[in-house]
Protein backbone atom coordinates (compact mmCIF):
# COMPACT_ATOMS: atom_id res chain seq x y z
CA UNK A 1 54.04 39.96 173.13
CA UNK A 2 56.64 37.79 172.75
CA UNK A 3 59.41 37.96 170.13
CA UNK A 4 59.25 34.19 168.41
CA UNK A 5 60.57 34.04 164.95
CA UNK A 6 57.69 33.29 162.59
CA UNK A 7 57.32 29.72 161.77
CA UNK A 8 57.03 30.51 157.98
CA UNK A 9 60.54 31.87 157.19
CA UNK A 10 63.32 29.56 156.47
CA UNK A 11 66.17 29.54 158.74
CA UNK A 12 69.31 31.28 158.17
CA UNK A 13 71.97 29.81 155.68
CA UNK A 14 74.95 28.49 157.35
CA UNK A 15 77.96 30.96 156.20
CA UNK A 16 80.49 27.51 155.66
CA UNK A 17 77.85 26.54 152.69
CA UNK A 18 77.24 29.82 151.17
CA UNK A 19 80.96 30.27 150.91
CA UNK A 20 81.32 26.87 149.37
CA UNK A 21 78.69 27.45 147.10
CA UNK A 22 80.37 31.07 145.97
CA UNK A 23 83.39 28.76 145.57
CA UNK A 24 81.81 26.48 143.13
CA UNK A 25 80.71 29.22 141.35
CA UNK A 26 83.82 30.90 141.23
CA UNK A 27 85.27 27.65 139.90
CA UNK A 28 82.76 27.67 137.36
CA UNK A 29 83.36 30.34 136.03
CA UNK A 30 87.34 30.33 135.97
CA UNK A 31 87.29 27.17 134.29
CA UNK A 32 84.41 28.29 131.50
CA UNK A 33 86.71 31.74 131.42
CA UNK A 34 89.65 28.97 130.78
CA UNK A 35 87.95 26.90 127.80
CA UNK A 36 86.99 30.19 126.37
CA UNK A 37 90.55 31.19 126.28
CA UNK A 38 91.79 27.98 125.17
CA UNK A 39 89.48 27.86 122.41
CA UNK A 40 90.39 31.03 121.28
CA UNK A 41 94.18 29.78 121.13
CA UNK A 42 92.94 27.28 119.02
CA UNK A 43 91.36 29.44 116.47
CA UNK A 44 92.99 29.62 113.25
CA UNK A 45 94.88 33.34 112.24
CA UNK A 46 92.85 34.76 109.21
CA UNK A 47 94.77 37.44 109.24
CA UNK A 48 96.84 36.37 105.68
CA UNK A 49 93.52 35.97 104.17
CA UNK A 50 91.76 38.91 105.04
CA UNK A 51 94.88 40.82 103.60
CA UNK A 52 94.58 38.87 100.23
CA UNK A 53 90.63 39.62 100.44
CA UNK A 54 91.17 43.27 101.28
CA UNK A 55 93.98 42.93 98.30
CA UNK A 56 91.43 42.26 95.96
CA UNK A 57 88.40 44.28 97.08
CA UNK A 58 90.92 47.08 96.37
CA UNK A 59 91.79 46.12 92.80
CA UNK A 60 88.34 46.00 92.55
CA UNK A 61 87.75 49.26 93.84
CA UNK A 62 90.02 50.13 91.26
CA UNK A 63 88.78 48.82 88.68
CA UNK A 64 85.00 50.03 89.36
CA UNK A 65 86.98 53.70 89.21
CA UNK A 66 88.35 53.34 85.67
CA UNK A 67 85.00 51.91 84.36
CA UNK A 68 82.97 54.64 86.42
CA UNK A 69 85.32 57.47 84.59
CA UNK A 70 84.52 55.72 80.61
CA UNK A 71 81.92 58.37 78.82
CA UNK A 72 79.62 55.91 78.01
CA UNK A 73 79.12 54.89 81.94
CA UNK A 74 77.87 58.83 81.76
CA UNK A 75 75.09 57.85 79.70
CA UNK A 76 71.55 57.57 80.81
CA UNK A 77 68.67 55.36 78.99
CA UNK A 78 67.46 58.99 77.83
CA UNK A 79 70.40 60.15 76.13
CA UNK A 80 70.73 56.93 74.76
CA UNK A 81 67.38 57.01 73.00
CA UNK A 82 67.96 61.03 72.12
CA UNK A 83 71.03 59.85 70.49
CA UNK A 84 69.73 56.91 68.72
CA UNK A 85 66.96 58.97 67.52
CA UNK A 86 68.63 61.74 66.26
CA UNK A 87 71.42 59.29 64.37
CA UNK A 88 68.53 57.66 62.53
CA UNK A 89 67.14 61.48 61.73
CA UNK A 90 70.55 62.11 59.80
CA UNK A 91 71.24 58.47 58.78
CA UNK A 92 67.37 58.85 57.01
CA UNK A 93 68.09 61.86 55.77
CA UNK A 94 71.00 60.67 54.04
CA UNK A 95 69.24 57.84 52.54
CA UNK A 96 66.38 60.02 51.84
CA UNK A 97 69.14 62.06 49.15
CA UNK A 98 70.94 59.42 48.02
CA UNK A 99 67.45 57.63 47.00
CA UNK A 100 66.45 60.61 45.16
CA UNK A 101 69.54 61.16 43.69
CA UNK A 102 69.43 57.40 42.25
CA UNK A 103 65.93 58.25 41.12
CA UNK A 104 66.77 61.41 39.12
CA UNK A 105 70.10 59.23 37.39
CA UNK A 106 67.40 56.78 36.96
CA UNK A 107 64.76 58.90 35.04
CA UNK A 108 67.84 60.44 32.66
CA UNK A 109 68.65 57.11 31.94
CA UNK A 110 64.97 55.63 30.99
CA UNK A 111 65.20 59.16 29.18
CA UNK A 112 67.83 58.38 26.87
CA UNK A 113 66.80 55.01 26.22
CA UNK A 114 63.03 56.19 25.26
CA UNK A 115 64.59 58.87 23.34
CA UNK A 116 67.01 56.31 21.49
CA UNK A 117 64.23 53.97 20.86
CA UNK A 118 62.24 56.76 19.34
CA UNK A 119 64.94 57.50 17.15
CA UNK A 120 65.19 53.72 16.35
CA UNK A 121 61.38 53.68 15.29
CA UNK A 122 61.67 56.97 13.36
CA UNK A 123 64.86 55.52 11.23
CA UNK A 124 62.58 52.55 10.85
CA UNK A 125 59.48 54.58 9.86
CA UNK A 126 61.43 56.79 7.35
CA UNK A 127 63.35 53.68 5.90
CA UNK A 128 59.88 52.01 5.59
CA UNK A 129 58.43 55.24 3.96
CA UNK A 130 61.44 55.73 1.47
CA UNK A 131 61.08 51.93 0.55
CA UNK A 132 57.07 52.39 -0.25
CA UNK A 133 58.21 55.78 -1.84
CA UNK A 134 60.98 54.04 -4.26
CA UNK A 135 58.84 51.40 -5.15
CA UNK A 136 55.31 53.48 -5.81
CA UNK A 137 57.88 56.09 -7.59
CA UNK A 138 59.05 52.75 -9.64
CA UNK A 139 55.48 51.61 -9.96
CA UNK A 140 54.10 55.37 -11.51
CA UNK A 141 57.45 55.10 -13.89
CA UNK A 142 56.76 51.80 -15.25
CA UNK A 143 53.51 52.68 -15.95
CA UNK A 144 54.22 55.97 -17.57
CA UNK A 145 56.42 53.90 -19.50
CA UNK A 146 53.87 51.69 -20.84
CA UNK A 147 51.50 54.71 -21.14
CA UNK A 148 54.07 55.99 -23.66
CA UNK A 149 54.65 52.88 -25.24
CA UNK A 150 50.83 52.32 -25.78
CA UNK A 151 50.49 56.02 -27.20
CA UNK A 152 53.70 55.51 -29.53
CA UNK A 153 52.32 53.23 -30.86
């Protein structure tokens, strides 16, 4: 038995080029790290414009608030029928009277008229009888007249 290293494995770094290779890397990274850092110099500051944006996302807030707190934000599509439906109710019911109060004024009025156009035809009737009357009355008289003119003589 004999203690050869097996043929197979690779031989052992040298320690010079691992550390050089560590020192790349190192350098790498410090000069990524660097750019990273430089380009974050040369970012712009948003800081005035967020507070302008934040501004106005709280005047917004705001005004959300003071339309949240109107009544009719309180309203659902529920109450809004229930309300409609009931308004119409009253609103019909008031048209209902008034409609039947226009029809009652109407039927006195068509009253009177009838009534003075049956007063109209009555005058006319009796004026037409009293004429017939006067003339048969001056008819019968003329000839009683010449009845009693005949007999005289």
């Amino acid at each position: 038995m004999t203690d050869e290293p097996a043929s197979s494995a690779p031989p052992p770094p040298d320690a010079a080029a691992v550390f050089e290779d560590l020192r790349r890397e190192i350098s790498l990274q410090r000069s990524a790290i660097e750019g990273l850092t430089a380009a974050k110099d040369r970012l712009p500051d948003y800081s005035p414009t967020l507070r302008k944006i934040e501004a106005r996302l709280d005047r917004l807030d705001q005004h959300i608030e003071s339309i949240r707190d109107k009544p009719a934000m309180r309203l659902t599509p529920l109450t809004l029928a229930a309300e409609s439906h009931e308004a119409s109710r009253s609103f019909g019911a008031e048209d209902r009277k008034s409609v039947g109060e226009a029809r009652e004024t109407l039927a006195r009025a068509l009253g009177r008229v009838e009534g003075m156009i049956k007063q109209k035809r009555s005058n006319d009737e009796q004026d037409w009888w009293v004429t017939w009357a006067a003339i048969g009355g001056l008819l019968i008289g003329a000839l009683l007249t010449l009845l009693g003119v005949v007999a005289a003589t």
